[in-house]
PDB file of N, CA and C in Angstrom:
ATOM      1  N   UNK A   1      78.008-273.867-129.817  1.00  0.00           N
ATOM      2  CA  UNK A   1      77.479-272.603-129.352  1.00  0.00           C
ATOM      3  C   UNK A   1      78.560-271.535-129.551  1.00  0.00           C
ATOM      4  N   UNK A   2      78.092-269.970-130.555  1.00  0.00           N
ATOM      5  CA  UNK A   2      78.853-269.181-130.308  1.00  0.00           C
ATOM      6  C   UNK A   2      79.311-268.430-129.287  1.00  0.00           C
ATOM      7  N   UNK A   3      80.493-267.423-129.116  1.00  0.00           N
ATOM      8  CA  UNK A   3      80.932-266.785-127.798  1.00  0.00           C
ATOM      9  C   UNK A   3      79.464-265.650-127.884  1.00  0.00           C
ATOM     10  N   UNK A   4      79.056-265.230-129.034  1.00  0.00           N
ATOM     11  CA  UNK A   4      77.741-264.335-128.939  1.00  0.00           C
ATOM     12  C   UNK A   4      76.793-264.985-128.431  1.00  0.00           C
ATOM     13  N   UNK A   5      76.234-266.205-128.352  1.00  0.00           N
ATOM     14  CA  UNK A   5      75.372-266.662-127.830  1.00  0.00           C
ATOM     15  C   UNK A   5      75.477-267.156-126.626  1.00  0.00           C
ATOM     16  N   UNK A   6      76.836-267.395-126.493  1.00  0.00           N
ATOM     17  CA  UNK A   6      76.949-267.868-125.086  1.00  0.00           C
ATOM     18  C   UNK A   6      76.759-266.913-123.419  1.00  0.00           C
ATOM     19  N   UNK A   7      76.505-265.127-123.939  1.00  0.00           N
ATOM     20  CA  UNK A   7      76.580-264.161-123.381  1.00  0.00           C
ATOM     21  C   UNK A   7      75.488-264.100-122.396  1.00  0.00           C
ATOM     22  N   UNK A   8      75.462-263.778-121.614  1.00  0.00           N
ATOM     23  CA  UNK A   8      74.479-263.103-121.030  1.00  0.00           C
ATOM     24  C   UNK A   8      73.327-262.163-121.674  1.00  0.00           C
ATOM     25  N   UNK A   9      72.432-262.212-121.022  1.00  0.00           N
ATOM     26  CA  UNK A   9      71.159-260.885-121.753  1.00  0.00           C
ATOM     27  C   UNK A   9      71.638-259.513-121.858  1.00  0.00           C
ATOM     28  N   UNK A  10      72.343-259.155-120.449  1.00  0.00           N
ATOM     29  CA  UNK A  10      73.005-257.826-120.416  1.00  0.00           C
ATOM     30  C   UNK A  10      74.627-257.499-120.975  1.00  0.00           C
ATOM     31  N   UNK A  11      74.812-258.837-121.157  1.00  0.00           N
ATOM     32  CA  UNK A  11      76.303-258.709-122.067  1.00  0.00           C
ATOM     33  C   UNK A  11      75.934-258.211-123.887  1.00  0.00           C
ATOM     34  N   UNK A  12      74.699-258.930-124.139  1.00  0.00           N
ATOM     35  CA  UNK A  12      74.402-257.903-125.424  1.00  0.00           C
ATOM     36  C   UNK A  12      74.109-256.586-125.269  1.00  0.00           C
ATOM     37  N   UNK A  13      73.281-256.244-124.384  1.00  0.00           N
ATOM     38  CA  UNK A  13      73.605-254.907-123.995  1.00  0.00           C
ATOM     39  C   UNK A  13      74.291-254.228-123.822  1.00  0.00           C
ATOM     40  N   UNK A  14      75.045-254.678-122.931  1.00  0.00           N
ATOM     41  CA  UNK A  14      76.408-253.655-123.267  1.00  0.00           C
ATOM     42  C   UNK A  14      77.341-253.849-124.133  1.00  0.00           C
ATOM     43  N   UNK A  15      77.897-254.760-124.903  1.00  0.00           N
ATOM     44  CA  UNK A  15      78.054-254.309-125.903  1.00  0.00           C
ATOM     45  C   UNK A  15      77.089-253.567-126.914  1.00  0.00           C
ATOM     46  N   UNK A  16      76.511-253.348-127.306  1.00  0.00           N
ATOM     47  CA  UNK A  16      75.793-252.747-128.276  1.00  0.00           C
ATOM     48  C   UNK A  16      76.099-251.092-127.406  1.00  0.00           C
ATOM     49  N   UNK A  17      75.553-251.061-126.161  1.00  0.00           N
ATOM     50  CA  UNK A  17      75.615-249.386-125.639  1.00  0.00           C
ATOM     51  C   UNK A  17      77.588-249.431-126.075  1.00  0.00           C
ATOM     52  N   UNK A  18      78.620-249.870-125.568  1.00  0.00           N
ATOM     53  CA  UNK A  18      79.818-249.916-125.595  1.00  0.00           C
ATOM     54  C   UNK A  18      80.142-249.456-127.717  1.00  0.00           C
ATOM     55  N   UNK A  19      79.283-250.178-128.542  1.00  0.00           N
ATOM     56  CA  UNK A  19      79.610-250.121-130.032  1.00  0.00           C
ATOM     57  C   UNK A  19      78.698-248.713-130.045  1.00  0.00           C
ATOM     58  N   UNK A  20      77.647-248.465-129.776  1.00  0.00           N
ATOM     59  CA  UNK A  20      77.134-247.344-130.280  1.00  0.00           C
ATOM     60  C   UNK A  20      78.064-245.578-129.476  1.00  0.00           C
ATOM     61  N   UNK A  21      78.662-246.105-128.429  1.00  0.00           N
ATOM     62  CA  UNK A  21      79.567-244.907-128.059  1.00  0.00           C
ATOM     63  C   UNK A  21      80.281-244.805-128.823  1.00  0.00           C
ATOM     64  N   UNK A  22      80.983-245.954-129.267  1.00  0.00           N
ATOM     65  CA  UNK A  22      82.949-245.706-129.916  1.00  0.00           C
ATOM     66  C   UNK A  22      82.108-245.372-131.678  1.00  0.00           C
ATOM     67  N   UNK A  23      81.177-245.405-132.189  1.00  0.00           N
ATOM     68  CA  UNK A  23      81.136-244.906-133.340  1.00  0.00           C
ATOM     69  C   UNK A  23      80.200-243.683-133.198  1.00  0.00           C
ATOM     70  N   UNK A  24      79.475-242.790-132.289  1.00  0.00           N
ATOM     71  CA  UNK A  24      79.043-241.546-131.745  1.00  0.00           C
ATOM     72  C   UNK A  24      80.252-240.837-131.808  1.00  0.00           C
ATOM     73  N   UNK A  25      81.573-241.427-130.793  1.00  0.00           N
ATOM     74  CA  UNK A  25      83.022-240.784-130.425  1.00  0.00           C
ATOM     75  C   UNK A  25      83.459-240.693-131.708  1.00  0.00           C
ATOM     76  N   UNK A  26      83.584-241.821-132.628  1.00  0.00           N
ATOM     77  CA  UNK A  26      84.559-241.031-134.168  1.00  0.00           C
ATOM     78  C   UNK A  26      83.551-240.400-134.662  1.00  0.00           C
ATOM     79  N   UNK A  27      82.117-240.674-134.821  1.00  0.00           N
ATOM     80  CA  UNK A  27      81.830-239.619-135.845  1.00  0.00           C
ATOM     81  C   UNK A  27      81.451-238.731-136.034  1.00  0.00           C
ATOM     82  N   UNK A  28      81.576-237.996-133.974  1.00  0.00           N
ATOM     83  CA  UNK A  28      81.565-237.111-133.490  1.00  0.00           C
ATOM     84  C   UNK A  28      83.194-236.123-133.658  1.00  0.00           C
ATOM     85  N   UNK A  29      83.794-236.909-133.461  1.00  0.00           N
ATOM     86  CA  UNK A  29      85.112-236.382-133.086  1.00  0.00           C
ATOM     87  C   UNK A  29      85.930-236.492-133.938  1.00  0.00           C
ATOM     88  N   UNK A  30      85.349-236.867-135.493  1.00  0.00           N
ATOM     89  CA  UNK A  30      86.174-236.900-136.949  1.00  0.00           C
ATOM     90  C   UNK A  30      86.650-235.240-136.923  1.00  0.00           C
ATOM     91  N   UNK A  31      86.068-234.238-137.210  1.00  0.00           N
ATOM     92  CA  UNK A  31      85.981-233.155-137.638  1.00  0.00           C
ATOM     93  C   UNK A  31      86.756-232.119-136.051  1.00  0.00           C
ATOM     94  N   UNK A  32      86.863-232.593-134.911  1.00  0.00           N
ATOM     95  CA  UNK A  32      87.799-232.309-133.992  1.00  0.00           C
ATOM     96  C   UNK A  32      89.495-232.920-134.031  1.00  0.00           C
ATOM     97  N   UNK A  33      89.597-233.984-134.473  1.00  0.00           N
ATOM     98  CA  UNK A  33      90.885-234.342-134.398  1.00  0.00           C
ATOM     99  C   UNK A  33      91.611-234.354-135.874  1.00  0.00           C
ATOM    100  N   UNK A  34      91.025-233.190-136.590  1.00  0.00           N
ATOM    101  CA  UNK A  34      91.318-233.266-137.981  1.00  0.00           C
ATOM    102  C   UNK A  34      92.419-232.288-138.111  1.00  0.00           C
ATOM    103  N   UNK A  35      93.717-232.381-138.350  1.00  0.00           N
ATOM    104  CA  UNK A  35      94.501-231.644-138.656  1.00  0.00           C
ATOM    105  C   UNK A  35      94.545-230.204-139.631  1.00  0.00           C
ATOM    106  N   UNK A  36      93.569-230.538-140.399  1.00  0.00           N
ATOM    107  CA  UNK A  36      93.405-228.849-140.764  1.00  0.00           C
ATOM    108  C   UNK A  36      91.631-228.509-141.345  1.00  0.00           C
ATOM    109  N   UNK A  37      91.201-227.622-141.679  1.00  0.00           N
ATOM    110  CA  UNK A  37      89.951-226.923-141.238  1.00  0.00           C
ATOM    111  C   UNK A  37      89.487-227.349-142.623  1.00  0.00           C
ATOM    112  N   UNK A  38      88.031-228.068-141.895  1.00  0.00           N
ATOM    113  CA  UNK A  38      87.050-228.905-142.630  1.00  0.00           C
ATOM    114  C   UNK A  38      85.974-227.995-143.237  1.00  0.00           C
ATOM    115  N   UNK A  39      86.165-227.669-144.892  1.00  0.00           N
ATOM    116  CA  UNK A  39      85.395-227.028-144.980  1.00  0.00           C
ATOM    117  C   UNK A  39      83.641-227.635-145.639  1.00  0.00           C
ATOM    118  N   UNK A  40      82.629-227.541-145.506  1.00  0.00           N
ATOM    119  CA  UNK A  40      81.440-227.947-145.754  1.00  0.00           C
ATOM    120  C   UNK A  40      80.848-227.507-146.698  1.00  0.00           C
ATOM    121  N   UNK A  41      80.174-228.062-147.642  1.00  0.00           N
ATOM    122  CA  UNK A  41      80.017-227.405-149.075  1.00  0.00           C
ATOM    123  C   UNK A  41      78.567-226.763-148.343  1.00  0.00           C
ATOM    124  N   UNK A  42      78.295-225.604-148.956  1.00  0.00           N
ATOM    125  CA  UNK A  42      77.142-224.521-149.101  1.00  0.00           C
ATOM    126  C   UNK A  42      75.979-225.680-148.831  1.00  0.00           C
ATOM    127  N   UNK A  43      75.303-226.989-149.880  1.00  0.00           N
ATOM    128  CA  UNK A  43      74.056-227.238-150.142  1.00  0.00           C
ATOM    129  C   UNK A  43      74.219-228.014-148.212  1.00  0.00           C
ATOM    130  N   UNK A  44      75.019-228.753-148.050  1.00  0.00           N
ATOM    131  CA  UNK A  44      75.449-229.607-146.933  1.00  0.00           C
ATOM    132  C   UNK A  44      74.921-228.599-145.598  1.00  0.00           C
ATOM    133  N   UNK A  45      75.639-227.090-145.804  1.00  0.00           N
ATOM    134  CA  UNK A  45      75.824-226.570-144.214  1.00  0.00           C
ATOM    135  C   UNK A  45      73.984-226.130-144.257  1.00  0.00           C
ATOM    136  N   UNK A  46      73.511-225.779-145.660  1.00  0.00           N
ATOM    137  CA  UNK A  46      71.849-225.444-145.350  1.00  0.00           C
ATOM    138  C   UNK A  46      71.106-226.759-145.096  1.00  0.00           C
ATOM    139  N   UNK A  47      71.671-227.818-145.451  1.00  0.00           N
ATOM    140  CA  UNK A  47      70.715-229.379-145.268  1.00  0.00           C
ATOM    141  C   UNK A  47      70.818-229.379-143.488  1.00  0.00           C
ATOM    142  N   UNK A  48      72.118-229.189-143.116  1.00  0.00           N
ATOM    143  CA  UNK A  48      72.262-229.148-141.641  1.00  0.00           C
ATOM    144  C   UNK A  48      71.609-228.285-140.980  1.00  0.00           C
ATOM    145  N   UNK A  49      70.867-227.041-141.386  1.00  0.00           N
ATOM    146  CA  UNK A  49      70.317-225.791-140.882  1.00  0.00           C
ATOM    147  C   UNK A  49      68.583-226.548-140.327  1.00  0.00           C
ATOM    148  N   UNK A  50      67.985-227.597-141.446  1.00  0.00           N
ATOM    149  CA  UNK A  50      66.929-228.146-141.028  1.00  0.00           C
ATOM    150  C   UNK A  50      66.482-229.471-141.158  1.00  0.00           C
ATOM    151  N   UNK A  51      68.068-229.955-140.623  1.00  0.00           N
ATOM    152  CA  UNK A  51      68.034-231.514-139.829  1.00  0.00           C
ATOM    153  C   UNK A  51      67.171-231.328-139.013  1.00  0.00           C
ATOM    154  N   UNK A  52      67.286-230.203-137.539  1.00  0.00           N
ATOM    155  CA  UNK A  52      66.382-230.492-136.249  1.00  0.00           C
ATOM    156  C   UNK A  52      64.561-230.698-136.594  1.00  0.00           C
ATOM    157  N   UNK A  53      64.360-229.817-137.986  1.00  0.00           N
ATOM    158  CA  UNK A  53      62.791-229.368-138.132  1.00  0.00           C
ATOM    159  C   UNK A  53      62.866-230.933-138.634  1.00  0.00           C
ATOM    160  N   UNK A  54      63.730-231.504-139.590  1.00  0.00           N
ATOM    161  CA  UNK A  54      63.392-232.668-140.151  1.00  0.00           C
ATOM    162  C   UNK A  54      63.350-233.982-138.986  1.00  0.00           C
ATOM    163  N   UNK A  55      63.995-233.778-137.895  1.00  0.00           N
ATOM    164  CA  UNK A  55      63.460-235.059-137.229  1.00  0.00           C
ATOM    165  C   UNK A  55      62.572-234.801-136.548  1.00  0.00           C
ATOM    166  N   UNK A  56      61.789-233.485-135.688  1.00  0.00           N
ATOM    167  CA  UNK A  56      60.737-233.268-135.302  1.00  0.00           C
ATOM    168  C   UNK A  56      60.050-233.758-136.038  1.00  0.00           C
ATOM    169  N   UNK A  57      59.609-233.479-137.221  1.00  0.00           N
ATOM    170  CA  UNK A  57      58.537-234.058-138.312  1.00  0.00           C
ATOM    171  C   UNK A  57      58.703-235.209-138.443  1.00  0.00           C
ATOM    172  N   UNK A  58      59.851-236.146-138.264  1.00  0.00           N
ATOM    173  CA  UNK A  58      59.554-237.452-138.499  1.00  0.00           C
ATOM    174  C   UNK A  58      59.268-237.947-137.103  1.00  0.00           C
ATOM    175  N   UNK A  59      59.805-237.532-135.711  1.00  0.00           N
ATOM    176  CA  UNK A  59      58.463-238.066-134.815  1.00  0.00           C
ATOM    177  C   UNK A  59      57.346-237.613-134.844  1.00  0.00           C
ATOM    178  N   UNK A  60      57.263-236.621-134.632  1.00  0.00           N
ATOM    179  CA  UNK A  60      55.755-236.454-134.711  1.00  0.00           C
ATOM    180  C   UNK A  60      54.584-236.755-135.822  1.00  0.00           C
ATOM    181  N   UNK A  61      55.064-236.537-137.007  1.00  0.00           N
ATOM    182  CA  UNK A  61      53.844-236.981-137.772  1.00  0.00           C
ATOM    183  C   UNK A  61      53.468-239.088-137.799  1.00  0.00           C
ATOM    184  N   UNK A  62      54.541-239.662-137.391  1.00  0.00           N
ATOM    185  CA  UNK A  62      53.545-240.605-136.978  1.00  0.00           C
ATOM    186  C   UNK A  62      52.782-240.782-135.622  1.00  0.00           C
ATOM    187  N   UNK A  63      53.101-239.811-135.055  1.00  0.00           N
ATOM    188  CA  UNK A  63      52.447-239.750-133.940  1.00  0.00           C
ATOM    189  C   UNK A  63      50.679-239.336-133.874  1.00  0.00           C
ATOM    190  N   UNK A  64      51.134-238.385-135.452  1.00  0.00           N
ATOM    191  CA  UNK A  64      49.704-237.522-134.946  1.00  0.00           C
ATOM    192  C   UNK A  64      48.377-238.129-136.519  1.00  0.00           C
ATOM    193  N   UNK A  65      49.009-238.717-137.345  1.00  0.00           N
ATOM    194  CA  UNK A  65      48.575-239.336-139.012  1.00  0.00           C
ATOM    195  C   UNK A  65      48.356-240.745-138.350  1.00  0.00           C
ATOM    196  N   UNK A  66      48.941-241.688-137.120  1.00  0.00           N
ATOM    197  CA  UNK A  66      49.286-243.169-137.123  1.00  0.00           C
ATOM    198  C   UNK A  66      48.898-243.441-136.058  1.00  0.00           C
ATOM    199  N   UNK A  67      48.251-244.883-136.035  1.00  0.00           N
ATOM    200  CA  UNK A  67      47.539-245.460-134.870  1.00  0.00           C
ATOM    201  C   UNK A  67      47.536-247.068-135.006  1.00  0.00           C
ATOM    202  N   UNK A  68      48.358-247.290-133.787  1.00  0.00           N
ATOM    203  CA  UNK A  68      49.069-249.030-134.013  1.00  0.00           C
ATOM    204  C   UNK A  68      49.314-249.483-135.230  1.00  0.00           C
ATOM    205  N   UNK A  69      50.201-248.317-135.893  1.00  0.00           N
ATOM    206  CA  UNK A  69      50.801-249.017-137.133  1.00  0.00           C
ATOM    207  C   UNK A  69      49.716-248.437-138.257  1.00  0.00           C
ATOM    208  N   UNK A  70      49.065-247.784-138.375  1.00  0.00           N
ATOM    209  CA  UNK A  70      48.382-247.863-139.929  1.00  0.00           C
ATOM    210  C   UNK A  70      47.428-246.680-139.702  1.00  0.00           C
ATOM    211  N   UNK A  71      47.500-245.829-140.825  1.00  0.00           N
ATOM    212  CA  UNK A  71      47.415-244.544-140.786  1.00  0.00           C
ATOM    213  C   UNK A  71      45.374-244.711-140.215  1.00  0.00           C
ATOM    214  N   UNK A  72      45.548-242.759-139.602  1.00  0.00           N
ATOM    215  CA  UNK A  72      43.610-243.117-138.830  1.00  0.00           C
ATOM    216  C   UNK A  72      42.767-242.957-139.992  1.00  0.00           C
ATOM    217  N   UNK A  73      41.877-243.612-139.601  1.00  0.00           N
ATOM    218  CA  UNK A  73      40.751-243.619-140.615  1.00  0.00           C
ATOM    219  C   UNK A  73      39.762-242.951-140.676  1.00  0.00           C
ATOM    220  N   UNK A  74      39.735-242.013-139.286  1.00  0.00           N
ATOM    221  CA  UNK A  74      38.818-240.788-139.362  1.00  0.00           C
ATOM    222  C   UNK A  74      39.042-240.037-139.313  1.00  0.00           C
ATOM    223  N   UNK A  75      38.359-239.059-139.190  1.00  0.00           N
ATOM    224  CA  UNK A  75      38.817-237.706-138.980  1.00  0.00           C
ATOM    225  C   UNK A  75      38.266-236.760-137.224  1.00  0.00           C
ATOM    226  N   UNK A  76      37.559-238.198-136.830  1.00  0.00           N
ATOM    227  CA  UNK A  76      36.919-238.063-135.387  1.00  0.00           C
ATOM    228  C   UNK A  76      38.063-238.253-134.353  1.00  0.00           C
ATOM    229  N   UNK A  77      39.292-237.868-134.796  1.00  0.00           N
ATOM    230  CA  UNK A  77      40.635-238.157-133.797  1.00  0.00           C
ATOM    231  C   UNK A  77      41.142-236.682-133.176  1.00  0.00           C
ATOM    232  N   UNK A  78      41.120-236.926-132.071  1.00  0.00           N
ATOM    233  CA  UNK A  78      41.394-235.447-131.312  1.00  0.00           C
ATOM    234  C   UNK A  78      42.576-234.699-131.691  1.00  0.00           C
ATOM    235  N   UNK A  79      43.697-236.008-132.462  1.00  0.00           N
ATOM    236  CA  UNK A  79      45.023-235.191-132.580  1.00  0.00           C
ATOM    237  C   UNK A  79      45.166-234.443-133.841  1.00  0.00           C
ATOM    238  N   UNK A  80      44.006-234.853-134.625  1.00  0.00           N
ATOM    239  CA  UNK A  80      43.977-234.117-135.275  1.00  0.00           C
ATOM    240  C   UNK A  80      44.392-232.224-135.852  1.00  0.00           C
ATOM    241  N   UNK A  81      42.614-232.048-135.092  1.00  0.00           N
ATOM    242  CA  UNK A  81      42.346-230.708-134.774  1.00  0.00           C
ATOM    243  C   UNK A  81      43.211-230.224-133.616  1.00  0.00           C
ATOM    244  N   UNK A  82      44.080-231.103-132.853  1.00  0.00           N
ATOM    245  CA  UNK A  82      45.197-230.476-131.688  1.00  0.00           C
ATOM    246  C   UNK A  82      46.228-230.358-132.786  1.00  0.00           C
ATOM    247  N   UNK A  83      47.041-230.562-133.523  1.00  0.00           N
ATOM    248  CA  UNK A  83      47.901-230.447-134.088  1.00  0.00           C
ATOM    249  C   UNK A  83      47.709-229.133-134.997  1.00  0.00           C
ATOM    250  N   UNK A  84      46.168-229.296-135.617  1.00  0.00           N
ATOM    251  CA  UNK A  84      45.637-227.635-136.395  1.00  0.00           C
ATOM    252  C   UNK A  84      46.121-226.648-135.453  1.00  0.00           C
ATOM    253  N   UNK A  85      45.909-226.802-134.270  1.00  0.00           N
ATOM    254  CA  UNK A  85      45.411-225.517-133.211  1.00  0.00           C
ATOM    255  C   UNK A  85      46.437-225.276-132.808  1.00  0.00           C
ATOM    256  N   UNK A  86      48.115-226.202-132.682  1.00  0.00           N
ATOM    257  CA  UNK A  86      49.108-226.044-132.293  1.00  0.00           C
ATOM    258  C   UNK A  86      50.112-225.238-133.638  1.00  0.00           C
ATOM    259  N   UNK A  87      49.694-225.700-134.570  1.00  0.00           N
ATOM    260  CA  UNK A  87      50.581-224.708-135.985  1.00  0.00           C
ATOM    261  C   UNK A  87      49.916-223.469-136.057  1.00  0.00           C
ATOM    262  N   UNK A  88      48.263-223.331-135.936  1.00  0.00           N
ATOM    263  CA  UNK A  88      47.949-221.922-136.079  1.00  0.00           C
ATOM    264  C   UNK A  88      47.928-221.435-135.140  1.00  0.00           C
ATOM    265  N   UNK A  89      48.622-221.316-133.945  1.00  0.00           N
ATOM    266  CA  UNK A  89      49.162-220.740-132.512  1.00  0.00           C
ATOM    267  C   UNK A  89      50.315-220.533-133.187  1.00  0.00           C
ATOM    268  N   UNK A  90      51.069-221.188-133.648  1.00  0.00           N
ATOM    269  CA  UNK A  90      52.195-221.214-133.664  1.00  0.00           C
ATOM    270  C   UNK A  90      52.773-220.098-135.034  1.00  0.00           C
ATOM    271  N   UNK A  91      52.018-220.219-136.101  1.00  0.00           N
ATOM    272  CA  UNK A  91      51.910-219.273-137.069  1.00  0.00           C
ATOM    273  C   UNK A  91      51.608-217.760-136.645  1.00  0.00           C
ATOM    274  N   UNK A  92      50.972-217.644-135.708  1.00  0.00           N
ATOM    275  CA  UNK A  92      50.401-216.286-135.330  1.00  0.00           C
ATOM    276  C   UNK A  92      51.388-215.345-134.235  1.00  0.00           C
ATOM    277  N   UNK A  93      51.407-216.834-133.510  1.00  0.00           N
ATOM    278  CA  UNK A  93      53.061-216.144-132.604  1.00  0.00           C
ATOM    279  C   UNK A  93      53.897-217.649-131.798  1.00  0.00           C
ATOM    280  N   UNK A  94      55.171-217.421-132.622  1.00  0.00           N
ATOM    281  CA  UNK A  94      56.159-218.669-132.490  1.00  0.00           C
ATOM    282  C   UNK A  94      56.565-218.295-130.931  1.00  0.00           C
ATOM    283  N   UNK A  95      56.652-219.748-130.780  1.00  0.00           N
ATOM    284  CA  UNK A  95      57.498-220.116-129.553  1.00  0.00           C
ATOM    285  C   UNK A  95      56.845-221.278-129.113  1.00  0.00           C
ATOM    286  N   UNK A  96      57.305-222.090-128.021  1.00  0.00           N
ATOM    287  CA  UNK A  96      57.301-223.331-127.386  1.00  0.00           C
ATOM    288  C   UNK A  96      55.969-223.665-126.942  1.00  0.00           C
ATOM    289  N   UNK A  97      55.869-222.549-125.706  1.00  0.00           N
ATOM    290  CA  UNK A  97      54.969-222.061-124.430  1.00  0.00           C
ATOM    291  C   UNK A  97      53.172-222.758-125.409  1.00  0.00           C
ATOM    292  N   UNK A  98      52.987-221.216-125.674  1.00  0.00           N
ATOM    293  CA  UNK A  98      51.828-221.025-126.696  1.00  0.00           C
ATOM    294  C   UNK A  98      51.396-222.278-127.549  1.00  0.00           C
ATOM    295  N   UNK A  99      51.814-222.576-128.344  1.00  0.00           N
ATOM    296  CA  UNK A  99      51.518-224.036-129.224  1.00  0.00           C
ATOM    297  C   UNK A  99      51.086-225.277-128.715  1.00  0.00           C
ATOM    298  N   UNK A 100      51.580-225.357-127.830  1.00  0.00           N
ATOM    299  CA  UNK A 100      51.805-226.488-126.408  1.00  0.00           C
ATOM    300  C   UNK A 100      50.222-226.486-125.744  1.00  0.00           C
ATOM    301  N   UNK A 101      50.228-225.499-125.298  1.00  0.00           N
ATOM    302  CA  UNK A 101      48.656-225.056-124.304  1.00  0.00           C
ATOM    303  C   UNK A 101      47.592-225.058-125.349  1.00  0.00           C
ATOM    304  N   UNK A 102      48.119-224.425-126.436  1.00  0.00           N
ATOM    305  CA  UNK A 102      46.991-224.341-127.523  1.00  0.00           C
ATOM    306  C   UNK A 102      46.389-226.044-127.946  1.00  0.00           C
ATOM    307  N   UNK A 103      47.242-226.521-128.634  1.00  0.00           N
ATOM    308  CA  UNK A 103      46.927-228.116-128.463  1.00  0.00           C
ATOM    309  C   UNK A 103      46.226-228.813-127.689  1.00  0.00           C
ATOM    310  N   UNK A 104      46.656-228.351-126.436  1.00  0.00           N
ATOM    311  CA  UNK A 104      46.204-229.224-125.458  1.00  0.00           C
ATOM    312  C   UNK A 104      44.653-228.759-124.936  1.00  0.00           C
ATOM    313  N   UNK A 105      44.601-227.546-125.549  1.00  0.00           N
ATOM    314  CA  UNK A 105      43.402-226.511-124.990  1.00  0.00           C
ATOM    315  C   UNK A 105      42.362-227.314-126.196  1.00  0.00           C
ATOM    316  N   UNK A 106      42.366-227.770-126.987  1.00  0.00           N
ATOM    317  CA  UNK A 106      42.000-228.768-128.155  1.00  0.00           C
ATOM    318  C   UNK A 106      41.685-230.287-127.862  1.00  0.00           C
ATOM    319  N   UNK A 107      43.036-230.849-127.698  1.00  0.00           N
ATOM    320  CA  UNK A 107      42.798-232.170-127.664  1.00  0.00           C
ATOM    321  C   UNK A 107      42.274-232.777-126.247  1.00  0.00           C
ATOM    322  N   UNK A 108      42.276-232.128-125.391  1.00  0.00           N
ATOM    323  CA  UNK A 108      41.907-232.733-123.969  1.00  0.00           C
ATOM    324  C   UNK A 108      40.385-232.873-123.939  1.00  0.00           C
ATOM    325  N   UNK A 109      39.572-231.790-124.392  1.00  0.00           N
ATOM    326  CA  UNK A 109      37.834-231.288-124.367  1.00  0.00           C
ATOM    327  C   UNK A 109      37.548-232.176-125.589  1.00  0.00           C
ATOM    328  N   UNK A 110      38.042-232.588-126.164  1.00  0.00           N
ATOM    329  CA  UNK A 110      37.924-233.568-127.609  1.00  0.00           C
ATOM    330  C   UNK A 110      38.186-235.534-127.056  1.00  0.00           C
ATOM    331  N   UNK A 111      39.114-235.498-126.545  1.00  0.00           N
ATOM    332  CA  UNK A 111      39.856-236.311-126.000  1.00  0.00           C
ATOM    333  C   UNK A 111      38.652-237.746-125.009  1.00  0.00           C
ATOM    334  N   UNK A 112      38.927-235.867-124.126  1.00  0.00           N
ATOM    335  CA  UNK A 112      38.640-236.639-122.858  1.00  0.00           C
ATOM    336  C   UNK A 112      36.725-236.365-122.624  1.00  0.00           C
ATOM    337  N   UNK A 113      36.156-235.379-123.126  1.00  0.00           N
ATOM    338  CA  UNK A 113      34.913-235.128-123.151  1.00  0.00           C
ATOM    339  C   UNK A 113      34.131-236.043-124.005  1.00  0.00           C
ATOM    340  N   UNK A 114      34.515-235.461-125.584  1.00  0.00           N
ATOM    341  CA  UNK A 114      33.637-236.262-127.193  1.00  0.00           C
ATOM    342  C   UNK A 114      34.389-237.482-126.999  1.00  0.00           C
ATOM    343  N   UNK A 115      35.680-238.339-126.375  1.00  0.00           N
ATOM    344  CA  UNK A 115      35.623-239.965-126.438  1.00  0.00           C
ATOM    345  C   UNK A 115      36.337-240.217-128.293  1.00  0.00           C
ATOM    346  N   UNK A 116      37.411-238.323-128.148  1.00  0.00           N
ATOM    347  CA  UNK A 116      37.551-239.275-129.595  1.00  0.00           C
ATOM    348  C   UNK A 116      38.855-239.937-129.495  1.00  0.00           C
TER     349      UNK A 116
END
């Protein structure tokens, strides 16, 4: 029997939380303990400008295209037309608030009324 197997349930756990800090800490803290000023090429600092839009889109669109694993097969799905109603809120006037209610002003009467 290995010393890994010989662990406890929560001893893999913490190690793993313990390994995922100390490589967060360097590869957080590469570009802080760097002796002189890190400069970032142009295509890099605009790829970084829409990291945040790019992981929104990767939760959410399987959220709103995917259903236990395998894309929907109708078009009778409430999240659909909530997701329409939340971009064209959102196209007309940005912000959080608005998009949010709009969606929901959609998918709930769809949802919870039509049973889709």
């Amino acid at each position: 029997m290995t010393a890994w197997a010989a662990l406890p349930g929560w001893g893999h756990a913490a190690i793993t939380i313990l390994g995922m800090a100390a490589v967060t800490a360097i590869s957080r803290g590469f570009f802080l303990w760097s002796n002189r000023d890190v400069r970032l090429p142009d295509a890099l600092q605009r790829a970084l400008q829409v990291a945040p839009l790019a992981a929104i889109v990767a939760v959410l669109a399987p959220e709103i295209f995917m259903t236990h694993g395998a894309l929907i097969g109708t078009w009778r799905d409430a999240r659909l037309p909530a997701a329409l109603a939340a971009t064209a809120f959102y196209s007309w006037r940005p912000g959080v608030l608005g998009p949010l209610l709009a969606g929901l002003a959609v998918y709930m009467p769809l949802h919870i009324g039509l049973g889709w």
